[in-house]
C-alpha atoms as a PDB file:
ATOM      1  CA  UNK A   1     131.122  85.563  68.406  1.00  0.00           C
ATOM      2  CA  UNK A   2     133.067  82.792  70.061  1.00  0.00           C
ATOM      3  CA  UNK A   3     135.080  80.338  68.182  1.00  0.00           C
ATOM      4  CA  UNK A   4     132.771  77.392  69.154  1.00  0.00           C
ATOM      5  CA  UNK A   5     130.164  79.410  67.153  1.00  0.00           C
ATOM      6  CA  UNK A   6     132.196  80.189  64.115  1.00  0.00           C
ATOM      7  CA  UNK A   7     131.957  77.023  62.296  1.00  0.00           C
ATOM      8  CA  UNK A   8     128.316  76.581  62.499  1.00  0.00           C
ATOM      9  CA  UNK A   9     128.058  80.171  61.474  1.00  0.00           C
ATOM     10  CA  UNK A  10     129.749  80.058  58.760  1.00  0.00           C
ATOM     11  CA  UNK A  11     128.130  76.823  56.817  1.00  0.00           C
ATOM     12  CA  UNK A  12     123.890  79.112  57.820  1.00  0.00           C
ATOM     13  CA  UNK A  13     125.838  81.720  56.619  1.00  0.00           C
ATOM     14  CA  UNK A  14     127.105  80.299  53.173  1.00  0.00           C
ATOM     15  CA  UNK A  15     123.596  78.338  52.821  1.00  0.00           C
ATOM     16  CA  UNK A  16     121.796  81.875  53.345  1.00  0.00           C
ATOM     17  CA  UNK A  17     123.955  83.610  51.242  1.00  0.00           C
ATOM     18  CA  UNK A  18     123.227  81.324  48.157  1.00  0.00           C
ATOM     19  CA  UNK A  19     119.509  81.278  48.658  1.00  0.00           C
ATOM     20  CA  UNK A  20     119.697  85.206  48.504  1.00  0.00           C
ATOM     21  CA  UNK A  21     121.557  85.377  45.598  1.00  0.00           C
ATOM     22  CA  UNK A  22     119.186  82.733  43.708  1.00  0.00           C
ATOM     23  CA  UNK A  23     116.089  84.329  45.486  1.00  0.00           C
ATOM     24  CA  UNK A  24     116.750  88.149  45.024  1.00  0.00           C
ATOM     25  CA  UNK A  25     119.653  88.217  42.144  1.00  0.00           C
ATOM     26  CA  UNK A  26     118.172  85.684  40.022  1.00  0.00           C
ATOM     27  CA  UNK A  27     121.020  83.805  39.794  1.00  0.00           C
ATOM     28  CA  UNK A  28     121.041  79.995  38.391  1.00  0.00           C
ATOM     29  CA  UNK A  29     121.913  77.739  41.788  1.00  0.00           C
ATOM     30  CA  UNK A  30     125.689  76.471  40.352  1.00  0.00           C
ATOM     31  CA  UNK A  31     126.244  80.289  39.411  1.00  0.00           C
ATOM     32  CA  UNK A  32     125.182  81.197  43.083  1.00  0.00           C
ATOM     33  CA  UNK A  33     127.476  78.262  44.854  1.00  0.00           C
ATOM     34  CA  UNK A  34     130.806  79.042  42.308  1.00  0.00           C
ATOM     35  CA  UNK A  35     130.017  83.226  43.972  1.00  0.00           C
ATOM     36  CA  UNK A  36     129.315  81.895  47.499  1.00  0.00           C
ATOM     37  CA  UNK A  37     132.258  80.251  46.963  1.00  0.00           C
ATOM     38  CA  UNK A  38     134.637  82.738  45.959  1.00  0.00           C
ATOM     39  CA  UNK A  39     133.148  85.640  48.020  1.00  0.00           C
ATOM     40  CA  UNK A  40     133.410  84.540  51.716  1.00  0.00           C
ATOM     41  CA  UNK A  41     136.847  83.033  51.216  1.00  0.00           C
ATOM     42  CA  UNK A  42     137.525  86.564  49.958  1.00  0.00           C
ATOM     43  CA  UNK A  43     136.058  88.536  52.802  1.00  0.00           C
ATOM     44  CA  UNK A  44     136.913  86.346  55.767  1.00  0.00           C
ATOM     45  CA  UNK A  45     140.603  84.923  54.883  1.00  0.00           C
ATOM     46  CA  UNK A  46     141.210  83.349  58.047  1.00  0.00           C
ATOM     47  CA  UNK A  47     137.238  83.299  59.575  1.00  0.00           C
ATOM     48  CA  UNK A  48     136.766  84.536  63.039  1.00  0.00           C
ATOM     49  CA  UNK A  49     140.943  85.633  63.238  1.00  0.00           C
ATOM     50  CA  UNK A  50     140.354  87.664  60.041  1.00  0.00           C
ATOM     51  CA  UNK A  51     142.047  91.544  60.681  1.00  0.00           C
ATOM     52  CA  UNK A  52     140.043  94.719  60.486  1.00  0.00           C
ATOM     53  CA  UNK A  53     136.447  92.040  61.210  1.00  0.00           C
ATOM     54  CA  UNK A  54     134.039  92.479  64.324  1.00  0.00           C
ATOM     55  CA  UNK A  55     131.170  89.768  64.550  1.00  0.00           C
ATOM     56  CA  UNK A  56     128.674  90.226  66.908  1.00  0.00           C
ATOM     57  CA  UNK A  57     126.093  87.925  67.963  1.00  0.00           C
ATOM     58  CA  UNK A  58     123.025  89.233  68.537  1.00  0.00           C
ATOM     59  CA  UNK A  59     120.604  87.832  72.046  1.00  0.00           C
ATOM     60  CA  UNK A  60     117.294  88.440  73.192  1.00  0.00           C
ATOM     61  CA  UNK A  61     116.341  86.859  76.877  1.00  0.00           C
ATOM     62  CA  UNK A  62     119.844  84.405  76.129  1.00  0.00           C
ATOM     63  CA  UNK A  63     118.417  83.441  73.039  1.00  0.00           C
ATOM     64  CA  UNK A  64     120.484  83.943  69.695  1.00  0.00           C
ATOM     65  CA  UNK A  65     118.340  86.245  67.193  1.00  0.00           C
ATOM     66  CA  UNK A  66     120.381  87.332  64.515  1.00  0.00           C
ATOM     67  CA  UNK A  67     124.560  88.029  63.700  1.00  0.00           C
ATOM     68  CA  UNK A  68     126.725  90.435  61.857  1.00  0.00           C
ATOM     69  CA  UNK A  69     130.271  91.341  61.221  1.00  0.00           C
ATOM     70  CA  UNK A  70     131.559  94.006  60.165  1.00  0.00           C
ATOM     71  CA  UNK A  71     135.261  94.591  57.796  1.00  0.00           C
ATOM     72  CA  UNK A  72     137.007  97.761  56.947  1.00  0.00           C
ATOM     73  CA  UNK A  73     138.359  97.304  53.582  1.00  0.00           C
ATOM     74  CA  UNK A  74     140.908 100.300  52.046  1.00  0.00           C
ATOM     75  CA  UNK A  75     139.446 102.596  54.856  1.00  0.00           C
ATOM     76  CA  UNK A  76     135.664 101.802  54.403  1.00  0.00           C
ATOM     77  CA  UNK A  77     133.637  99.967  56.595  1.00  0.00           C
ATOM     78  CA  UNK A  78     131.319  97.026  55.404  1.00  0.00           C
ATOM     79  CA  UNK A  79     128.705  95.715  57.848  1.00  0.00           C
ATOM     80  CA  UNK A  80     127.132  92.170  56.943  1.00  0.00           C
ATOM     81  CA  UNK A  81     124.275  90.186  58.014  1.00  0.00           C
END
């Protein structure tokens, strides 16, 4: 991922995250924002520069299909969509 694409990235990324949560964890939407909002702050400190991250965007035919990063944390490795 290039660090034009962070930024936009990262605000689909927060959005999608939320809708999960309130889709799939049943989770009230304030409840959902306040985790959103504490979570990715947690996991990506400084964004793109974060240590120990990868992010990878994914192209078909020059055409952006999907993303993912993945962190190691205390030796383990945590891939994200």
């Amino acid at each position: 991922m290039r660090q034009d694409e962070y930024e936009p990235w990262d605000a689909a990324h927060r959005v999608e995250y939320e809708r999960g949560l309130i889709e799939f964890a049943g989770m009230s939407r304030e409840a959902a924002r306040e985790k959103v909002d504490h979570d990715v702050p947690a996991v990506l400190p400084d964004g793109l520069a974060t240590p120990d991250t990868h992010f990878w965007v994914v192209e078909d035919d020059g055409r952006r299909v999907g993303s993912m990063f993945l962190g190691i944390r205390a030796g383990e490795a945590w891939l994200y969509d």
